[in-house]
Protein backbone atom coordinates (compact mmCIF):
# COMPACT_ATOMS: atom_id res chain seq x y z
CA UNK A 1 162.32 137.12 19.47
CA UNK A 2 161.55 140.75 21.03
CA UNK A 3 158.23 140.53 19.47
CA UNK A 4 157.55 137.02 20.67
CA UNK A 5 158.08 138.54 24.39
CA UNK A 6 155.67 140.82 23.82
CA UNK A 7 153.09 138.55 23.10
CA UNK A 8 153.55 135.91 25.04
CA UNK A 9 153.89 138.59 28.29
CA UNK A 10 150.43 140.24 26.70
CA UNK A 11 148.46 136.63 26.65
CA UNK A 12 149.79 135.87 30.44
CA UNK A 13 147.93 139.65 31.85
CA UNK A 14 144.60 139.35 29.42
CA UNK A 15 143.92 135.62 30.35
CA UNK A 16 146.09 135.19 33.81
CA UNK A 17 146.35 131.67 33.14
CA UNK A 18 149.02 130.84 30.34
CA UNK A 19 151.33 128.85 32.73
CA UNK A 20 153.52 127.67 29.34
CA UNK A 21 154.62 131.21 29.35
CA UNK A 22 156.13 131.17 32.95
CA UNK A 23 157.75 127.39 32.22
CA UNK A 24 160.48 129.64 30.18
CA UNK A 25 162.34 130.74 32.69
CA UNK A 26 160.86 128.53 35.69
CA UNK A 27 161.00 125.41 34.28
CA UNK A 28 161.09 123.47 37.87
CA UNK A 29 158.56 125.90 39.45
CA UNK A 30 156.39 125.02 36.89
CA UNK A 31 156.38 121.53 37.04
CA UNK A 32 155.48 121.39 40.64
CA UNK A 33 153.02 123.82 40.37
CA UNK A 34 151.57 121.65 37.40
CA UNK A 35 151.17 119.18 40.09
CA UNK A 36 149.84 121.12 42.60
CA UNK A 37 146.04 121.34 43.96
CA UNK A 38 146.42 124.98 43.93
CA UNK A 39 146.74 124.50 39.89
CA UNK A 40 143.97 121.94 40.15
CA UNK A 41 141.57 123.68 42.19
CA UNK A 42 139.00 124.43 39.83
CA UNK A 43 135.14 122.56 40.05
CA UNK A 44 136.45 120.62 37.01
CA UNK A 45 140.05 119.28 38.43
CA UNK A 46 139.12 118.84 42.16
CA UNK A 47 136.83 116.09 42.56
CA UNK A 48 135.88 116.27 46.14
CA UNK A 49 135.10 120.30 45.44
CA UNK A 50 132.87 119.36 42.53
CA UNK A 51 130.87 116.69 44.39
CA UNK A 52 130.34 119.29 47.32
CA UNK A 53 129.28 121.99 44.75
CA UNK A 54 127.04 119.84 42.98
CA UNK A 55 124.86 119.23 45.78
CA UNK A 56 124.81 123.12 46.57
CA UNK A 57 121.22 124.52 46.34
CA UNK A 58 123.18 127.46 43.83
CA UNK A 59 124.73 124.88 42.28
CA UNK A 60 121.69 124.31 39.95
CA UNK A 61 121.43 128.10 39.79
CA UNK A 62 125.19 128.47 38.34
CA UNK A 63 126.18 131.06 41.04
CA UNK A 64 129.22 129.62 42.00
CA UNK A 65 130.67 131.36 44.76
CA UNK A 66 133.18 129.28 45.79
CA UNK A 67 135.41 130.50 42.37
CA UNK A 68 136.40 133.79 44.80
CA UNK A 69 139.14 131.17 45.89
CA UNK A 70 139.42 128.30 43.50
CA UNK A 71 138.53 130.01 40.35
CA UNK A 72 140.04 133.99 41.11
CA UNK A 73 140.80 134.42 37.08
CA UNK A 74 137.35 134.46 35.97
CA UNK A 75 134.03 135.93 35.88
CA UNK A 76 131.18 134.77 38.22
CA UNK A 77 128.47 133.99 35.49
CA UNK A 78 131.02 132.15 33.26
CA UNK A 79 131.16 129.00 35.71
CA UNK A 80 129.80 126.22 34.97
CA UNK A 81 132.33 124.88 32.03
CA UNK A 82 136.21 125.92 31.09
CA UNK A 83 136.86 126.74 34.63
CA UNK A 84 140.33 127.05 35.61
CA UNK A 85 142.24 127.34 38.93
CA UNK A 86 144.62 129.03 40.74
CA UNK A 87 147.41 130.64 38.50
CA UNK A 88 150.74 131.76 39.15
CA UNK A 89 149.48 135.45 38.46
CA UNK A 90 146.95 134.30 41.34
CA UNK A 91 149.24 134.41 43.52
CA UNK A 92 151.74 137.00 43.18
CA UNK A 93 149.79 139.81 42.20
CA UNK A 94 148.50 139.85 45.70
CA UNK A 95 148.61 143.59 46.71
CA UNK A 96 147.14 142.84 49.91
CA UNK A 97 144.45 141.41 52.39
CA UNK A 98 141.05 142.51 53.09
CA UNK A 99 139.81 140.97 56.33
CA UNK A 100 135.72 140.01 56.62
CA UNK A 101 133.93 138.28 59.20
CA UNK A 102 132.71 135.67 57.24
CA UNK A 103 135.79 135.62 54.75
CA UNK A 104 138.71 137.26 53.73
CA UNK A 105 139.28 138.80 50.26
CA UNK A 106 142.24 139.00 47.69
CA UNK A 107 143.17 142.61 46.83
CA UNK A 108 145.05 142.23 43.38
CA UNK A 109 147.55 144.20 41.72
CA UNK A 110 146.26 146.12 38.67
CA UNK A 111 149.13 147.45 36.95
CA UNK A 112 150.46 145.22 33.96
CA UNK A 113 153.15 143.22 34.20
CA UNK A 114 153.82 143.85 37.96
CA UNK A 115 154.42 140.82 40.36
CA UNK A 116 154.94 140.72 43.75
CA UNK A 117 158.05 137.95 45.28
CA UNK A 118 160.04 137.45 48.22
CA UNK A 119 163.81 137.50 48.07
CA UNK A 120 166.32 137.56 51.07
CA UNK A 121 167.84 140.72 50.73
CA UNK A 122 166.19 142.30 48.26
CA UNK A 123 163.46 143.17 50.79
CA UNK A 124 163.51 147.01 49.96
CA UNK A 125 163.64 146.35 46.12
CA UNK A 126 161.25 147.12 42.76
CA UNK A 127 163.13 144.99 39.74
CA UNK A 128 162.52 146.32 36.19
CA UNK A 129 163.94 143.75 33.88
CA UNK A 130 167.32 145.35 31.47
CA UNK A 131 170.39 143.88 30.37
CA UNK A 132 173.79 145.46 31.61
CA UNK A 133 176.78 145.99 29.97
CA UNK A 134 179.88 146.14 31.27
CA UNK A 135 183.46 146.02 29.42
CA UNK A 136 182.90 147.33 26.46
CA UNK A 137 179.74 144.94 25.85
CA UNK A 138 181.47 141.83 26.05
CA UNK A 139 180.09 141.23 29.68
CA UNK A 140 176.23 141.30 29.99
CA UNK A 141 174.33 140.86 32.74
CA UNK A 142 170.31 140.24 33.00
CA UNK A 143 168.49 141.88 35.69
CA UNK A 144 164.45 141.43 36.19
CA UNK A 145 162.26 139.46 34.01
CA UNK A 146 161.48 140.02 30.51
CA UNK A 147 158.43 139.23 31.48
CA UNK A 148 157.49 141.26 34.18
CA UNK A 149 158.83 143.58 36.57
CA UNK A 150 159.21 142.07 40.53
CA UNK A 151 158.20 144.39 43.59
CA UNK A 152 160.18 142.71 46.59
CA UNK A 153 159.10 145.48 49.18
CA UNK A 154 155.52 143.54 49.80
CA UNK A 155 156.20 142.81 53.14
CA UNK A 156 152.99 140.11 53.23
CA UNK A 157 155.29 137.65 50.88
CA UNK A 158 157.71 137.05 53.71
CA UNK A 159 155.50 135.50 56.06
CA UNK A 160 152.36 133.31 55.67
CA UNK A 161 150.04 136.73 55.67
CA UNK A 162 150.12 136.40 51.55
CA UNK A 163 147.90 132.83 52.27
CA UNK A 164 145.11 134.34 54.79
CA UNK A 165 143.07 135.69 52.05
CA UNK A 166 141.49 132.68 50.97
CA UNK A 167 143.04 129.83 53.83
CA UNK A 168 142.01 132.23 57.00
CA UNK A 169 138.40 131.14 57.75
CA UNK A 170 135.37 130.44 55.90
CA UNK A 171 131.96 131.12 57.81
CA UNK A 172 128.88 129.68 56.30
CA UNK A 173 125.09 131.87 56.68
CA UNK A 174 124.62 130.39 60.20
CA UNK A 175 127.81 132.27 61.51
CA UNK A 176 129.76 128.13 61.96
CA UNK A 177 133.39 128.09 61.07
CA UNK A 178 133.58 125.33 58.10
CA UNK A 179 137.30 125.56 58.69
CA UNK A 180 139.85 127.94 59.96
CA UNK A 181 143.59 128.72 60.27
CA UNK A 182 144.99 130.29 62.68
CA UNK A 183 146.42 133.69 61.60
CA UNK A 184 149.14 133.87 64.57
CA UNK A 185 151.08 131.57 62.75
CA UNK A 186 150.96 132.82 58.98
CA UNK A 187 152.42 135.83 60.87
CA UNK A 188 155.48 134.98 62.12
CA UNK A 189 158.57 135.06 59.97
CA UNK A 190 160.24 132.39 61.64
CA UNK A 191 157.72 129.82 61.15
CA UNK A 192 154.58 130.26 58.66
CA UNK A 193 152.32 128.80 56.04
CA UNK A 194 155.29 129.14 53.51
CA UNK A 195 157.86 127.67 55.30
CA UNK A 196 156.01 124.53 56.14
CA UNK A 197 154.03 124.53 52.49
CA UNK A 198 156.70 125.99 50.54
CA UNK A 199 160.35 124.89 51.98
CA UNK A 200 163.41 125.24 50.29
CA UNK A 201 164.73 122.15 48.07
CA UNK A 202 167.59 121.59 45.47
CA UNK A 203 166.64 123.40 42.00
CA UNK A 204 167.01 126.60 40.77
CA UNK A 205 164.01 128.98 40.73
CA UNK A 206 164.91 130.18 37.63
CA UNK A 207 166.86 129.94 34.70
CA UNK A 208 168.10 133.57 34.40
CA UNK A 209 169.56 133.64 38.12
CA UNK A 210 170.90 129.76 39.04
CA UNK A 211 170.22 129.66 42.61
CA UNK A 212 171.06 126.09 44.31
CA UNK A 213 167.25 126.05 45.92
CA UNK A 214 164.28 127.16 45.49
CA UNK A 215 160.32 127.57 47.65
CA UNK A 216 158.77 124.02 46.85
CA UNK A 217 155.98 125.14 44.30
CA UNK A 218 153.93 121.91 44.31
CA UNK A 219 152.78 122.96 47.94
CA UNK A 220 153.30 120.09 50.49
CA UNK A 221 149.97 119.13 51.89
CA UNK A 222 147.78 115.94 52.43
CA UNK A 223 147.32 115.49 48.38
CA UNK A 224 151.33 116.43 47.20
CA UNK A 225 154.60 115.63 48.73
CA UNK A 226 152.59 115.11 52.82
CA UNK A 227 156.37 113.32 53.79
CA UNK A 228 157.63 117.29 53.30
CA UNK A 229 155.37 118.20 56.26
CA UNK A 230 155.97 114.49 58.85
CA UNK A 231 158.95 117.06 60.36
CA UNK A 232 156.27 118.73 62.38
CA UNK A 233 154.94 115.52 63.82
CA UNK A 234 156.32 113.86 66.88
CA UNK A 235 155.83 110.29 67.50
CA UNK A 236 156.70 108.30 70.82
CA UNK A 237 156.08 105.71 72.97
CA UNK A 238 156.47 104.67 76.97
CA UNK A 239 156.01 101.04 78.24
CA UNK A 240 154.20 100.74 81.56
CA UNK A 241 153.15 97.44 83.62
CA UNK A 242 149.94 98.03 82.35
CA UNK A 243 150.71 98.14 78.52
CA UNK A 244 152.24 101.37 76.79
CA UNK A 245 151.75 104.75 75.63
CA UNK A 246 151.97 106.33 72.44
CA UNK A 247 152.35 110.45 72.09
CA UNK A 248 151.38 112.63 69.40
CA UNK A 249 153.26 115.63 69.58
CA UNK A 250 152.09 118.74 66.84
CA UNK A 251 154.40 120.86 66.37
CA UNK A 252 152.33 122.90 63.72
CA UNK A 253 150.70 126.52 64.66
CA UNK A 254 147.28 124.44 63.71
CA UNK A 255 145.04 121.83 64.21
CA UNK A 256 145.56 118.17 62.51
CA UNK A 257 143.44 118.53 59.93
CA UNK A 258 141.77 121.32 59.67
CA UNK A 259 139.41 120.22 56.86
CA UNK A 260 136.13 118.94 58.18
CA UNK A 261 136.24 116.30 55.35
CA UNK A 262 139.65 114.41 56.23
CA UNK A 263 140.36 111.99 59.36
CA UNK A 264 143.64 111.37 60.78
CA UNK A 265 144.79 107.47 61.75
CA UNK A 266 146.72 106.44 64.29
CA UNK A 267 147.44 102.42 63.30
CA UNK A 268 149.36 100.53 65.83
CA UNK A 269 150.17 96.73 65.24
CA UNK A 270 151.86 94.12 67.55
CA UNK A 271 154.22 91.36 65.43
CA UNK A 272 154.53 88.49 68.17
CA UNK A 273 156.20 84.85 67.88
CA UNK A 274 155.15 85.32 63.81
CA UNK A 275 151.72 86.83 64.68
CA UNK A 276 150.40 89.62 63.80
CA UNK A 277 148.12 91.43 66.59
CA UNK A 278 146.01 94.52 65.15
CA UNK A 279 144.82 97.19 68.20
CA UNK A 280 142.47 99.87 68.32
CA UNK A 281 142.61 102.04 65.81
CA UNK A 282 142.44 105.76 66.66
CA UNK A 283 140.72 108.42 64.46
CA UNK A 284 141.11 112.14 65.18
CA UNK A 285 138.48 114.52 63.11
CA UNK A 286 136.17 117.68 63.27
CA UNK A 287 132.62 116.87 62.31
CA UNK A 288 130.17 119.64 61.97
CA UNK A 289 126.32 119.29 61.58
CA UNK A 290 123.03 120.84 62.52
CA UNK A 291 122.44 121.15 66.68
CA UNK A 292 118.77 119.85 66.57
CA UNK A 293 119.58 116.30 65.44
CA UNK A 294 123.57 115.75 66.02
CA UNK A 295 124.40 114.81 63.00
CA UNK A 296 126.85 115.97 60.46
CA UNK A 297 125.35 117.54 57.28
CA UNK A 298 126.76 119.75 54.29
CA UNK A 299 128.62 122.71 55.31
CA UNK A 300 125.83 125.74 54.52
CA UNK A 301 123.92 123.82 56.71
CA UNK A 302 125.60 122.99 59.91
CA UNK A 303 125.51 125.58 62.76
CA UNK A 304 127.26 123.63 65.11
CA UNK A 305 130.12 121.18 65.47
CA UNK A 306 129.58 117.77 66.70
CA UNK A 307 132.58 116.22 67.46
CA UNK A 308 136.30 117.71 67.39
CA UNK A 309 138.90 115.39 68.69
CA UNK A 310 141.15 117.01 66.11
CA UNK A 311 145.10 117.56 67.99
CA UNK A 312 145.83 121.33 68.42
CA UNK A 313 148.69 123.24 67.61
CA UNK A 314 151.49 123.12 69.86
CA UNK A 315 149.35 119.69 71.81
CA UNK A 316 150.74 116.10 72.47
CA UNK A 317 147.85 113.64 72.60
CA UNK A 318 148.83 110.70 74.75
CA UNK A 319 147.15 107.50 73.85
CA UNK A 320 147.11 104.45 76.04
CA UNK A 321 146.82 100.99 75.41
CA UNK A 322 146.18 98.25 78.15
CA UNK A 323 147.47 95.63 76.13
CA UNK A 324 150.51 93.77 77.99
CA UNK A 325 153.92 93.67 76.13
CA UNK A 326 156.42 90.66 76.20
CA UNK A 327 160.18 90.42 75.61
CA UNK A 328 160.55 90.09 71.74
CA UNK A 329 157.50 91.75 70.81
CA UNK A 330 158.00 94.44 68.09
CA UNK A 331 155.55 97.48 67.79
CA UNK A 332 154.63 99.24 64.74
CA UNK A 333 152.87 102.42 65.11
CA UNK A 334 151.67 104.48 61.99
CA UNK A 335 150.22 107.79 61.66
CA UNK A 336 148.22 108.66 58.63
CA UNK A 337 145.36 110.38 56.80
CA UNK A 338 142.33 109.67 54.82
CA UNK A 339 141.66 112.65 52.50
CA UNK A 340 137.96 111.88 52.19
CA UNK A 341 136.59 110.48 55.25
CA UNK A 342 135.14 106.85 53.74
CA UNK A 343 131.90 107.69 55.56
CA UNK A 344 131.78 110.52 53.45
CA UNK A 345 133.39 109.19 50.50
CA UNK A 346 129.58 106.93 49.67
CA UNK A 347 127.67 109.89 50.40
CA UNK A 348 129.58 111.99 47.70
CA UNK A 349 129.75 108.56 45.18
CA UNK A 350 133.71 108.82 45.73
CA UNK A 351 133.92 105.25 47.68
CA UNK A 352 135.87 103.54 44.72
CA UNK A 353 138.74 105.91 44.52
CA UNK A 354 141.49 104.97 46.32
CA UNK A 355 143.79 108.31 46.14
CA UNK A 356 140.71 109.54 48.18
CA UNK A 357 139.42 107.35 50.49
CA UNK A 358 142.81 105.14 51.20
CA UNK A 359 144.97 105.24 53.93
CA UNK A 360 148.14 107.03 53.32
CA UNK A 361 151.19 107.01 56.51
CA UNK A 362 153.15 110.07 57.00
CA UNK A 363 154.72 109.49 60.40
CA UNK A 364 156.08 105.66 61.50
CA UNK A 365 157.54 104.66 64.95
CA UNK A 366 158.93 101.41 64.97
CA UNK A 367 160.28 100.05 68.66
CA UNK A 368 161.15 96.09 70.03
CA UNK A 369 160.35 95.35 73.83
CA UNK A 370 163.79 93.96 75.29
């Protein structure tokens, strides 16, 4: 058994991407994180990523420098087949953050069998994994992982700050922001990118300490679990003489969405004496393209942005409608996404899959005129 330890915790640090071996004692962890896109970030898993890529002029070259972030585990010349993504050693053997202008950068931990974790007070702590013995041997307890060893004193794991070096900003040659987070936010320890993305949920994170929750490994965003993150989106609505209102309150320290490629839906349908009446429908999205002909093009090429009507953090949007209600109408409002903006979607050959390009709700409002 010993020696079995030895070797499976040896194969995890020389490839950094045996996930089977963390499933032992994380059996629920894992299986989100199976899930996840940070596990399916890779050229190979994500398809909008590889259709972006592929029309990158280094793409024919096979310098593929997006794998700083979506491939960390391997080698730069060893791209262009067998790429994996993100890892659980990915992520906690962050030592630290290295800010750059046009991106940040991972600093990783290089001592074996070290991981870094976050764990409410245990804040001060470095676990190395033994078995205690107590009455005469007949009590034992486990402390640590057989694994590895757990430094809780990396203060960076306790707010979003552990995120920022590869979800901060991304700058392409002509100095645009492709996307960017705002770094106020991942700071606070109240409110970050891990209590939003990660919240606690029934399951234990591990089978050597039962715990009755544990930090939501799949990550909650527009591809898993979206419903995890409608909390921080307000919807209401105000009749007038004229017609009614709708609000969109964020309550997010960012923009909705942040990527360039998504659109957000606002859907709003009348149902009247057995009709149904379909209104404007709203789209809110950041385009960016070159300034000499207005139009949106790939992101190493764009050096401007040519439309943002995006809603920012902490903003209500207020929408009006002039269309007249009656007694006994019933309004249906939904707010949604499109991962792939369909425009997009036929430019990238991605038009026929649905889980892309179809409309998915994550916030309803529901009211009935009286």
């Amino acid at each position: 058994m010993r020696i079995l330890l030895i070797l499976s915790t040896f194969l995890i640090f020389l490839n950094g991407i045996d996930l089977k071996s963390c499933k032992a004692c994380h059996p629920i962890i894992y299986s989100e994180f199976e899930d996840s896109m940070h596990n399916k970030s890779s050229i190979q898993d994500d398809k909008i990523h590889k259709a972006v890529w592929k029309k990158h002029p280094l793409s024919a070259k096979g310098e593929y420098k997006c794998a700083k972030c979506h491939s960390p585990n391997i080698k730069m010349e060893n791209t262009q087949h067998g790429v994996n993504g993100i890892t659980c050693i990915t992520c906690h053997s962050i030592k630290s953050i290295k800010e750059h202008v046009e991106s940040n950068e991972n600093v990783y931990e290089t001592k074996d069998k070290l991981l870094y974790s976050a764990q409410k007070g245990k804040e001060n702590q470095k676990v190395i994994y033994k078995i205690e013995s107590s009455w005469f041997g007949l009590v034992k307890r486990v402390k640590g992982s057989p694994y590895h060893d757990i430094d809780y004193r990396n203060k960076i794991f306790y707010t979003g700050e552990v995120c920022m070096g590869c979800h901060s900003h991304k700058k392409n040659s002509k100095g645009l922001d492709v996307c960017r987070t705002d770094s106020k936010g991942a700071k606070s320890k109240k409110s970050n990118c891990i209590t939003c993305h990660m919240p606690k949920i029934k399951g234990s994170a591990t089978t050597i300490r039962i715990s009755d929750k544990h930090a939501f490994h799949g990550f909650a965003g527009l591809f898993n679990s979206p419903k995890l993150l409608s909390k921080y989106i307000n919807l209401d609505y105000k009749i007038s003489d004229r017609g009614f209102k709708i609000s969109i309150e964020n309550k997010a320290p960012h923009n909705l969405l942040l990527h360039p490629l998504r659109v957000l839906k606002l859907k709003t349908t009348i149902y009247r004496n057995g009709k149904k009446i379909q209104l404007k429908e709203y789209n809110f999205k950041r385009v960016i393209g070159t300034s000499k002909n207005k139009k949106a093009s790939m992101p190493w090429l764009a050096d401007a942005i040519i439309k943002d009507s995006t809603i920012k953090a902490d903003e209500t949007r207020v929408i009006s409608f002039n269309t007249k209600l009656q007694k006994g109408d019933e309004v249906e409002v939904s707010l949604g996404f499109n991962i792939l903006n369909p425009k997009v979607a036929k430019r990238f050959n991605l038009e026929k899959d649905k889980t892309l390009t179809e409309f998915k709700p994550i916030k309803h409002l529901y009211f009935q005129v009286k």
